[in-house]
Protein backbone atom coordinates (compact mmCIF):
# COMPACT_ATOMS: atom_id res chain seq x y z
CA UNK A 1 121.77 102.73 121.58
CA UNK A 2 120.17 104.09 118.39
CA UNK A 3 119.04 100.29 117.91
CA UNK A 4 117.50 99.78 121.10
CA UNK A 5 115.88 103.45 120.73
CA UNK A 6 114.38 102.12 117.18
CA UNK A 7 113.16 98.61 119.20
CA UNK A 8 111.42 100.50 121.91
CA UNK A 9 109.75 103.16 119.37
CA UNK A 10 108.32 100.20 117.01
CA UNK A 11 107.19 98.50 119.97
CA UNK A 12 105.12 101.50 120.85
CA UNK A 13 103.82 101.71 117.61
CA UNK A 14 102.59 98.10 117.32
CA UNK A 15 100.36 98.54 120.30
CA UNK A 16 98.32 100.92 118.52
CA UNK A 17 95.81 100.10 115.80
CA UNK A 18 95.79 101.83 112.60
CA UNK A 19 93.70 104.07 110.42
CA UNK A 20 93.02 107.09 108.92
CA UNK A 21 89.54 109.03 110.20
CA UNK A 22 88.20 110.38 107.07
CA UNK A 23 89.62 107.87 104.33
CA UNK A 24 87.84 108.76 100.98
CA UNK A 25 86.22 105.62 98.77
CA UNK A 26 83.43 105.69 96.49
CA UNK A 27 80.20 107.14 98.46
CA UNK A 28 79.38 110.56 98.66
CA UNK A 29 79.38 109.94 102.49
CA UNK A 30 82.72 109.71 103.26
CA UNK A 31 83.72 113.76 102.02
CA UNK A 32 83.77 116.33 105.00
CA UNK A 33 80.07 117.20 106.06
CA UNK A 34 80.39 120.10 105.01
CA UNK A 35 81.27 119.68 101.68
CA UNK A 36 78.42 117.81 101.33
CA UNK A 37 76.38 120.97 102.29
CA UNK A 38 78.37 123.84 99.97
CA UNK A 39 77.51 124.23 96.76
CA UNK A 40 80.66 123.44 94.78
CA UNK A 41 81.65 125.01 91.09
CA UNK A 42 85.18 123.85 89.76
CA UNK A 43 86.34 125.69 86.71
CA UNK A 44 86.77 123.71 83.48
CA UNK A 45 89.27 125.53 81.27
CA UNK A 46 91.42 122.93 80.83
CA UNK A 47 91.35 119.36 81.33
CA UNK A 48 88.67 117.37 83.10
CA UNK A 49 88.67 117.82 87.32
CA UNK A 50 85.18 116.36 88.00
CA UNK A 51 82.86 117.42 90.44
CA UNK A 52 82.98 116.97 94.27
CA UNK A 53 80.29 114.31 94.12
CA UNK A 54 82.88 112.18 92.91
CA UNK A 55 85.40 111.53 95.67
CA UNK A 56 88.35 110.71 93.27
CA UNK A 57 89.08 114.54 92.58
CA UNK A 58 89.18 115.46 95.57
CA UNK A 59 90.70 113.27 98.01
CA UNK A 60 92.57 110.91 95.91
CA UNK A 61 93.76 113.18 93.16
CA UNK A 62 93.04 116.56 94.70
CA UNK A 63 91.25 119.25 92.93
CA UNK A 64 94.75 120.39 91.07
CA UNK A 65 96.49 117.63 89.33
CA UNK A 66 99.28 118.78 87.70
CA UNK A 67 98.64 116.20 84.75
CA UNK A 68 95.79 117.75 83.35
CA UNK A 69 94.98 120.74 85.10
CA UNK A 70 97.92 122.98 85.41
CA UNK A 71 96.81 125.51 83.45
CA UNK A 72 93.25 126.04 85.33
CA UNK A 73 91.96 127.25 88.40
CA UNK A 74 89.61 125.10 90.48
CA UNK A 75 88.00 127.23 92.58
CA UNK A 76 85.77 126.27 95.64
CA UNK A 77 83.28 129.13 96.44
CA UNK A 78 81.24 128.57 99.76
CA UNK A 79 77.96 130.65 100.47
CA UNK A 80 78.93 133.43 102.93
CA UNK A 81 82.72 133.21 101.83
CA UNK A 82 84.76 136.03 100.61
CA UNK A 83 87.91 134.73 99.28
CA UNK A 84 90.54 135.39 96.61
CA UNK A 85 93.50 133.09 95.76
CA UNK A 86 96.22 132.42 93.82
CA UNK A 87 97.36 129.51 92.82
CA UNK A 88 100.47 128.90 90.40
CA UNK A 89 102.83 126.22 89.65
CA UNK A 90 101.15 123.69 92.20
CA UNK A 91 101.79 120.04 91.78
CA UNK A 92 101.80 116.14 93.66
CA UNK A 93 98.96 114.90 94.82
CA UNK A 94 98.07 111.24 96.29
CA UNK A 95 95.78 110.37 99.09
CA UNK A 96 97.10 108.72 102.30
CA UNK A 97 94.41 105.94 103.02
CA UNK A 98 94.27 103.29 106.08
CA UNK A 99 97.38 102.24 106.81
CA UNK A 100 98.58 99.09 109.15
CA UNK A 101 101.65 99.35 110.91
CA UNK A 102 104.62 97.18 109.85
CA UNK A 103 107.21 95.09 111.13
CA UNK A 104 109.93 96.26 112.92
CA UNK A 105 112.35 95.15 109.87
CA UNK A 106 110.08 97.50 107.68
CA UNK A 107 109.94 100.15 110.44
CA UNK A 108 114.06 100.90 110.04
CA UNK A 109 113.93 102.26 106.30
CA UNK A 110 116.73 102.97 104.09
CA UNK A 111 120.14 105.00 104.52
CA UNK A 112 120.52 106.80 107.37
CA UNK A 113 117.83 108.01 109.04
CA UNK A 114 119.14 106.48 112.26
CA UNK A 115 121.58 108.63 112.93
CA UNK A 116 119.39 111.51 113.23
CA UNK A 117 116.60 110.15 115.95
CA UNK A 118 116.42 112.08 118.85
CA UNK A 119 117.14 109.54 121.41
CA UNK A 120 121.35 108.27 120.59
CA UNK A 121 121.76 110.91 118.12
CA UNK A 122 124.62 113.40 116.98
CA UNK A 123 122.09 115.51 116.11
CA UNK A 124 121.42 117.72 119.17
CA UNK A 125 117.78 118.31 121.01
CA UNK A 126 116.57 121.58 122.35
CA UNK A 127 113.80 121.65 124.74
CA UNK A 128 111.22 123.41 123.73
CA UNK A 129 110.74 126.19 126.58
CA UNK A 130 114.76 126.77 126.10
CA UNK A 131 114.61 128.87 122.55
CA UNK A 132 110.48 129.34 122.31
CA UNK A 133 110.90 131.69 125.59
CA UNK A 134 113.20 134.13 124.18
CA UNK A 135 110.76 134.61 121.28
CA UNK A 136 107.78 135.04 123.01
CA UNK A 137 108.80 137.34 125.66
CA UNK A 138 110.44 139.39 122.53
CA UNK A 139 114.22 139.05 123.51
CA UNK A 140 116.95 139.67 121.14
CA UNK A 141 120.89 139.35 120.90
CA UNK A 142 122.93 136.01 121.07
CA UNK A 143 120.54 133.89 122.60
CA UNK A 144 122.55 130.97 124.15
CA UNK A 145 120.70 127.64 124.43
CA UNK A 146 121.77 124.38 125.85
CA UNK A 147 120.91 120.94 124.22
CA UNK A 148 119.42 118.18 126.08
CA UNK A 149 120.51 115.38 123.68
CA UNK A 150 123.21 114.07 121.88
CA UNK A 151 125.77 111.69 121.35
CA UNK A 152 129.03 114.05 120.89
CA UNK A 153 131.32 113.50 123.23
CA UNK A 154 130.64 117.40 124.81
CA UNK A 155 127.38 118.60 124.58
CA UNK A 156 127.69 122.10 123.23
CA UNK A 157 125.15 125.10 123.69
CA UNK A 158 123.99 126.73 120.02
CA UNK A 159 123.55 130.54 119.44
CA UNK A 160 119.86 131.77 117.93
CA UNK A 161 120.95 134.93 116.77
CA UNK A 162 118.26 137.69 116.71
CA UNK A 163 118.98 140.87 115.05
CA UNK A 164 116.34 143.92 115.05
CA UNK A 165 115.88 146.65 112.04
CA UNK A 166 112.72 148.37 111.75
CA UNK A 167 110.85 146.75 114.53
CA UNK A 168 111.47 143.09 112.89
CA UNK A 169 112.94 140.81 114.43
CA UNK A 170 114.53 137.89 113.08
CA UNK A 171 115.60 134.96 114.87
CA UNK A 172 118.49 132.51 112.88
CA UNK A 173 118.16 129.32 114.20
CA UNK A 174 121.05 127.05 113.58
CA UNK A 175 120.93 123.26 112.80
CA UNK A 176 119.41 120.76 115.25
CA UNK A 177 115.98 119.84 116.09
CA UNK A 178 113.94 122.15 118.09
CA UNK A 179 111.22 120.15 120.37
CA UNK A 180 107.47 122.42 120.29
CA UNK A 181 104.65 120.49 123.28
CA UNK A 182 101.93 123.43 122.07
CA UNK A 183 100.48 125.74 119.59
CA UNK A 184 102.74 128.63 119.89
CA UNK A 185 102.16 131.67 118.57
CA UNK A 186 104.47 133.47 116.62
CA UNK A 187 104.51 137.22 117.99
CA UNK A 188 103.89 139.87 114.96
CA UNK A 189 107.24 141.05 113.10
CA UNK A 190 109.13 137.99 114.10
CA UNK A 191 110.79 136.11 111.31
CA UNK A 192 112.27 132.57 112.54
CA UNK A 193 115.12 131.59 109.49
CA UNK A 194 116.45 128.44 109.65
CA UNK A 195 119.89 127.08 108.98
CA UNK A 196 119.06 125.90 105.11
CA UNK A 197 116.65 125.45 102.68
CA UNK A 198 115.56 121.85 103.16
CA UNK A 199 114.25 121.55 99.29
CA UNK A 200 115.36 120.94 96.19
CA UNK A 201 112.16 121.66 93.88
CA UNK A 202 113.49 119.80 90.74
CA UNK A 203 113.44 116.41 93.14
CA UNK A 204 110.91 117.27 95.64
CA UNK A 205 110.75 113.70 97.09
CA UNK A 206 114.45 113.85 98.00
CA UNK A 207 115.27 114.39 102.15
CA UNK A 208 118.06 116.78 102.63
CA UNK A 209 120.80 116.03 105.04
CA UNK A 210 119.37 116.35 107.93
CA UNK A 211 122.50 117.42 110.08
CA UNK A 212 122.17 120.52 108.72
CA UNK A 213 118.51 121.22 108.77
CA UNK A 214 116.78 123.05 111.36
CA UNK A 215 114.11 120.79 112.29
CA UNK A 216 110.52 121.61 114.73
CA UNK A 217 109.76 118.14 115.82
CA UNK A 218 106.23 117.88 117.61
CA UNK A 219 106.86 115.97 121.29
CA UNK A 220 103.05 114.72 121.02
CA UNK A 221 99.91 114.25 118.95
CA UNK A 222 96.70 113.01 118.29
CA UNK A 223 96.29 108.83 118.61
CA UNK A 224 92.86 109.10 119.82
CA UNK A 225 89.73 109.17 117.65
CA UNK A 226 87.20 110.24 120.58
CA UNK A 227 89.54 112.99 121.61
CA UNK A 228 87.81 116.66 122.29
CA UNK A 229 89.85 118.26 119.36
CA UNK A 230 87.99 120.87 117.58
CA UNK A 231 85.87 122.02 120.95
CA UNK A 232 88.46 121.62 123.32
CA UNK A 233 88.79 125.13 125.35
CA UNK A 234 92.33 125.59 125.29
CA UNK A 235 94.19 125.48 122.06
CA UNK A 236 97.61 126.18 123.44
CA UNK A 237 97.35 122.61 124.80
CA UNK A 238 95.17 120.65 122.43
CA UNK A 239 97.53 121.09 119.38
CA UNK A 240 101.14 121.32 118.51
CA UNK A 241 102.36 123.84 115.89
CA UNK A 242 102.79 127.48 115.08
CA UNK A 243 100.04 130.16 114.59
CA UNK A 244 101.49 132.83 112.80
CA UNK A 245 100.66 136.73 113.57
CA UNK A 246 101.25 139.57 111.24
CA UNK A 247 104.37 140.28 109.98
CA UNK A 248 105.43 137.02 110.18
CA UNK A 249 107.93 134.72 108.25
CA UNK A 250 108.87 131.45 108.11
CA UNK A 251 111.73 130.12 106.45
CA UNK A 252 114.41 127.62 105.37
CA UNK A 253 113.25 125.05 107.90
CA UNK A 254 111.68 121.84 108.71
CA UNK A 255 108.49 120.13 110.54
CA UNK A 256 107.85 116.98 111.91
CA UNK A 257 104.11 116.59 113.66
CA UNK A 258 103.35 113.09 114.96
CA UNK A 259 99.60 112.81 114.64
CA UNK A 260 98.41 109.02 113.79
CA UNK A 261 94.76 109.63 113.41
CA UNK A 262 92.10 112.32 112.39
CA UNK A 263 90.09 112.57 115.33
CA UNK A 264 86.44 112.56 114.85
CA UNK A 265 85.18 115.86 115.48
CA UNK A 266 87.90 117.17 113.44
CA UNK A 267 85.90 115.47 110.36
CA UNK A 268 84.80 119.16 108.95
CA UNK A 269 88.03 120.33 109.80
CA UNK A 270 89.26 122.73 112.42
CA UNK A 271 92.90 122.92 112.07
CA UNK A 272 95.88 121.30 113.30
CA UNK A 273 98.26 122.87 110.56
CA UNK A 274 102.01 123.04 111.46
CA UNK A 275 101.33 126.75 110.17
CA UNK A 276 98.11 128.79 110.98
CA UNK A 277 97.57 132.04 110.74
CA UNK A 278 95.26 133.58 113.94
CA UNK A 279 91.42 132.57 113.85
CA UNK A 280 88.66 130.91 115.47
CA UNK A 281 89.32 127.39 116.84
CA UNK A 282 85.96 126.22 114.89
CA UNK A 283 85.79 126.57 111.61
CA UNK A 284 82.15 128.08 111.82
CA UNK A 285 83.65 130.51 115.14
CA UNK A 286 81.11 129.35 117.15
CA UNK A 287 82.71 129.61 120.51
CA UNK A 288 84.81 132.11 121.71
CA UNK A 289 88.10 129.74 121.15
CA UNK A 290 90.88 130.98 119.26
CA UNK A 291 93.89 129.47 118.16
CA UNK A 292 97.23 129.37 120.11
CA UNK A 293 95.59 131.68 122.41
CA UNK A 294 95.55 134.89 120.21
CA UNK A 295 92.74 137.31 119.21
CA UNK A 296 91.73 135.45 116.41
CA UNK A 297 91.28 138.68 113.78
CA UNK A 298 92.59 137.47 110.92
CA UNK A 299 96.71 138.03 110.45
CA UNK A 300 98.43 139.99 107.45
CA UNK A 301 101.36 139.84 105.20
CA UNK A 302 102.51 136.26 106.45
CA UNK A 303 104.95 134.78 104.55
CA UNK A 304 106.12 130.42 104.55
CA UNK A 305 108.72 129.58 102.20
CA UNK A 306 111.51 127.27 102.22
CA UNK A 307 109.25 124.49 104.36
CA UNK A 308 109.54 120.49 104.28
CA UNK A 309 106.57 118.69 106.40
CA UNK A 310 106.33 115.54 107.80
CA UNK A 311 109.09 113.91 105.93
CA UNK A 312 111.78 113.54 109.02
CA UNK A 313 109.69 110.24 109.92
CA UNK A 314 108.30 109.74 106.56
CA UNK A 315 111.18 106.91 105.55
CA UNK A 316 109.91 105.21 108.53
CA UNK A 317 106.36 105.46 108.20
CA UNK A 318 105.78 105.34 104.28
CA UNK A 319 105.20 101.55 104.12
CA UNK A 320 102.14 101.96 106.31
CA UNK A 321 100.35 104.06 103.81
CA UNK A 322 97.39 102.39 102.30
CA UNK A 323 97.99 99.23 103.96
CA UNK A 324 94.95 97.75 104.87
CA UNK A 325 93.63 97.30 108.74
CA UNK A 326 91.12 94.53 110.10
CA UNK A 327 87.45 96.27 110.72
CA UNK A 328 88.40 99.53 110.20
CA UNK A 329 86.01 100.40 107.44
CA UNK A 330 82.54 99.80 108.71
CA UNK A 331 81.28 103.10 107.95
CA UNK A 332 77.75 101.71 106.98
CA UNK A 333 76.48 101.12 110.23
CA UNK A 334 79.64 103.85 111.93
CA UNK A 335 80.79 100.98 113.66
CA UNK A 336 84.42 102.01 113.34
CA UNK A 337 84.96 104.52 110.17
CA UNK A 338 88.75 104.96 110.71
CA UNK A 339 88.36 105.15 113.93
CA UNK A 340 91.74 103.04 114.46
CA UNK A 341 95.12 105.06 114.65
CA UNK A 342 97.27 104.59 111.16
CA UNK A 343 100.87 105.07 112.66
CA UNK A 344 101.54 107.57 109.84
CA UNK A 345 103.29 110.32 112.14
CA UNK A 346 102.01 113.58 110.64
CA UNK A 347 100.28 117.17 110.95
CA UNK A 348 96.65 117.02 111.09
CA UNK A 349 97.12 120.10 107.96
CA UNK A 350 100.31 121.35 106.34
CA UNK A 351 98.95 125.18 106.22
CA UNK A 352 95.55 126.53 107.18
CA UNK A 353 93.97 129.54 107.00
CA UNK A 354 90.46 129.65 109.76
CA UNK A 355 87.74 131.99 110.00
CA UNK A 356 88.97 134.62 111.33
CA UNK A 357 86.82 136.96 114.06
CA UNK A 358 87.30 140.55 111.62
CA UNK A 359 85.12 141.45 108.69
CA UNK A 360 88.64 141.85 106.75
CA UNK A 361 89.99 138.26 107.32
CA UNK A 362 93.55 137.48 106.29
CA UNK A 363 95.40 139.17 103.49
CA UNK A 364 98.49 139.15 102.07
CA UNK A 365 99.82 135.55 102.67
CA UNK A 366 102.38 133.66 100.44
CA UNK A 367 103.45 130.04 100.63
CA UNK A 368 106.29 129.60 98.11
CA UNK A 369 108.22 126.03 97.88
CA UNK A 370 106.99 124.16 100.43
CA UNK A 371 106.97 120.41 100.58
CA UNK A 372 104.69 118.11 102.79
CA UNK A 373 105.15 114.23 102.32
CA UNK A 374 101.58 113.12 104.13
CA UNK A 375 98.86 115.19 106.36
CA UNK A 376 96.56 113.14 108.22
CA UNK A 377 93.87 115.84 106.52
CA UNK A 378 94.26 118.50 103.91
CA UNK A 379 97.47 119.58 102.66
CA UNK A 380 96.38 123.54 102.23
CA UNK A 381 93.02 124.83 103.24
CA UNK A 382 92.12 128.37 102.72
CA UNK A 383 88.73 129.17 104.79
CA UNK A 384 86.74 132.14 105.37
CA UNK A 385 87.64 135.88 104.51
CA UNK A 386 90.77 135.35 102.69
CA UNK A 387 92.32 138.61 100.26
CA UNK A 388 95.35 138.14 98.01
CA UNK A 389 96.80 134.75 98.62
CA UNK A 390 99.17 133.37 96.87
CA UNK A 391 100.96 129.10 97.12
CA UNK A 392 103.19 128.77 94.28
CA UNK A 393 105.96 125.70 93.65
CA UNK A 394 104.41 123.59 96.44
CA UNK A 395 104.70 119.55 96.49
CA UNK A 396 102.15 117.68 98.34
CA UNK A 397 101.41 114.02 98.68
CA UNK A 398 100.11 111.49 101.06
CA UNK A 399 97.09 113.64 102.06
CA UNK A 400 94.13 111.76 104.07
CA UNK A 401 91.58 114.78 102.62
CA UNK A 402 91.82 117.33 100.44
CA UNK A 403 95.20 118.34 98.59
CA UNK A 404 94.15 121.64 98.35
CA UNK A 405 91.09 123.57 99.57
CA UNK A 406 89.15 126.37 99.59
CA UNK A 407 86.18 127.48 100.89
């Protein structure tokens, strides 16, 4: 069964073209539009990260490579922006360019991973509505939740446990993969745990056993360049992930989005993070559009550690990084300038902080030990009014923009 599942998946795949939107080479053209229009100053302490007219720093190598920048800050400061960051122990960066999709003998991978795909799998499914309800309505206790896949011989219902202490609560998920079909937000004072921690920093690269993982797998994504993305009215609907209010904390757990493109009005960048805090749905808040449907004033003390992105497929998928695809690079004439799906299932961003709609922005966030094997965009993008910040021990690679931004 797990065979014929694989078949039918790689059969879908191959009827898509593949690209990434927004794959870097060397003319100044191909960085965000936006970019083009700041006015860019990257410290030089230590080391030699050149400037952002060069696309190599930034897309290919990031702005922080741990080789010979570790001990500086590169700093992004955009007219109008008030930000402050943090940035310590960050490291891995590569850039995720065009890639074709592969045979179906490529398409299985190594070890494993088999036994943990949704459709044949020991590994039990939970629809999204059945544990996202309980959350967002605020319930607590034993919540009781019934699987809708799995090979076991007796399906068996798992147990979120919430408990409640100070007007927190905290939901402990158990292992399993958790389906999400929208941006959901995360009500303020919740804290979702997860079964384990899914990294082990000294190997960063290395999956963990996924069996006992608790694992957000996105049900749908973004395979269409021409999509209405970034001005679409209704967030809820447009993307898939979390958008984190106040108070919030993620932890010990896993994400799997399954984005194959950047679509192209998402080229300044919008969003699309597995994790947002609460903001404007454009990046300049031009329309009244929020994310996952909240108030878009800018969330506080948000905490993410403990994370793995996009690596539950990333076995699968990794052979169609940077492989080349037939006429999807004429960006001269903008023809077709990766305009053609990749098959690289992703997040369009690992974190991101928008514009928020409040003169004080975000404060108080802290990403500690997260790992993200590709993004179709930026790994982690700080924008706007952002106060005390802080990403330390993070791991990203395989990013089709920026490794890590701010402006």
């Amino acid at each position: 069964a797990v065979r014929q599942a694989q078949s039918r998946r790689v059969e879908r795949l191959r009827s898509q073209s593949s690209s990434l939107a927004q794959h870097c080479t060397a003319t100044p053209v191909k960085l965000r539009r936006e970019f083009l229009e700041m006015q860019l100053e990257f410290a030089q302490e230590e080391g030699d990260c050149s400037s952002c007219e060069t696309c190599q720093p930034l897309v290919q190598e990031a702005v922080l490579k741990p080789a010979d920048c570790s001990g500086s800050w590169r700093r992004a400061l955009a007219v109008g922006t008030a930000l402050a960051l943090a940035v310590v122990g960050v490291g891995g960066a590569a850039s995720l360019k065009s890639g074709a999709l592969t045979e179906a003998s490529e398409t299985q991978g190594t070890g494993d991973w088999t036994r943990l795909d949704a459709e044949g799998s020991p590994y039990q499914t939970y629809a999204y509505a059945t544990w996202s309800d309980p959350i967002k309505n605020g319930s607590c206790g034993q919540i009781r939740i019934q699987p809708k896949t799995g090979s076991t011989p007796k399906l068996q219902e798992a147990t979120i446990s919430c408990t409640e202490a100070d007007g927190f609560k905290t939901y402990s998920f158990p292992a399993g993969i958790f389906e999400i079909d929208e941006q959901m937000l995360v009500p303020r004072k919740a804290q979702i745990i997860g079964a384990n921690n899914p990294n082990d920093m000294s190997n960063p690269t290395q999956s963990p056993d996924w069996t006992q993982q608790t694992l957000f797998l996105a049900t749908r994504g973004v395979t269409d360049y021409h999509m209405n993305y970034c001005y679409a009215s209704d967030m809820v609907r447009t993307r898939v992930g979390f958008v984190l209010d106040s108070y919030v904390t993620m932890r010990d757990l896993s994400y799997q989005g399954v984005d194959t493109i950047r679509p192209d009005d998402n080229n300044a960048l919008c969003g699309g993070a597995a994790f947002e805090t609460k903001g404007c749905a454009r990046n300049d808040c031009s329309t009244d559009v929020n994310n996952g449907g909240s108030d878009g004033r800018g969330s506080v003390h948000v905490t993410i550690e403990n994370v793995r992105l996009n690596d539950y497929y990333f076995d699968q998928d990794k052979k169609k990084v940077g492989a080349p695809i037939d006429g999807n690079t004429q960006c001269e004439d903008y023809q077709c300038c990766f305009c053609k799906p990749n098959g690289v299932r992703s997040t369009q961003v690992g974190i991101w902080i928008p514009e928020s709609r409040n003169h004080r922005g975000t404060r108080h966030f802290f990403a500690n030990n997260v790992v993200s094997r590709s993004n179709q965009a930026d790994g982690i993008n700080l924008h706007g009014k952002v106060m005390n910040a802080t990403v330390q021990n993070t791991h990203f690679s395989n990013t089709g923009d920026d490794t890590y931004a701010l402006w």
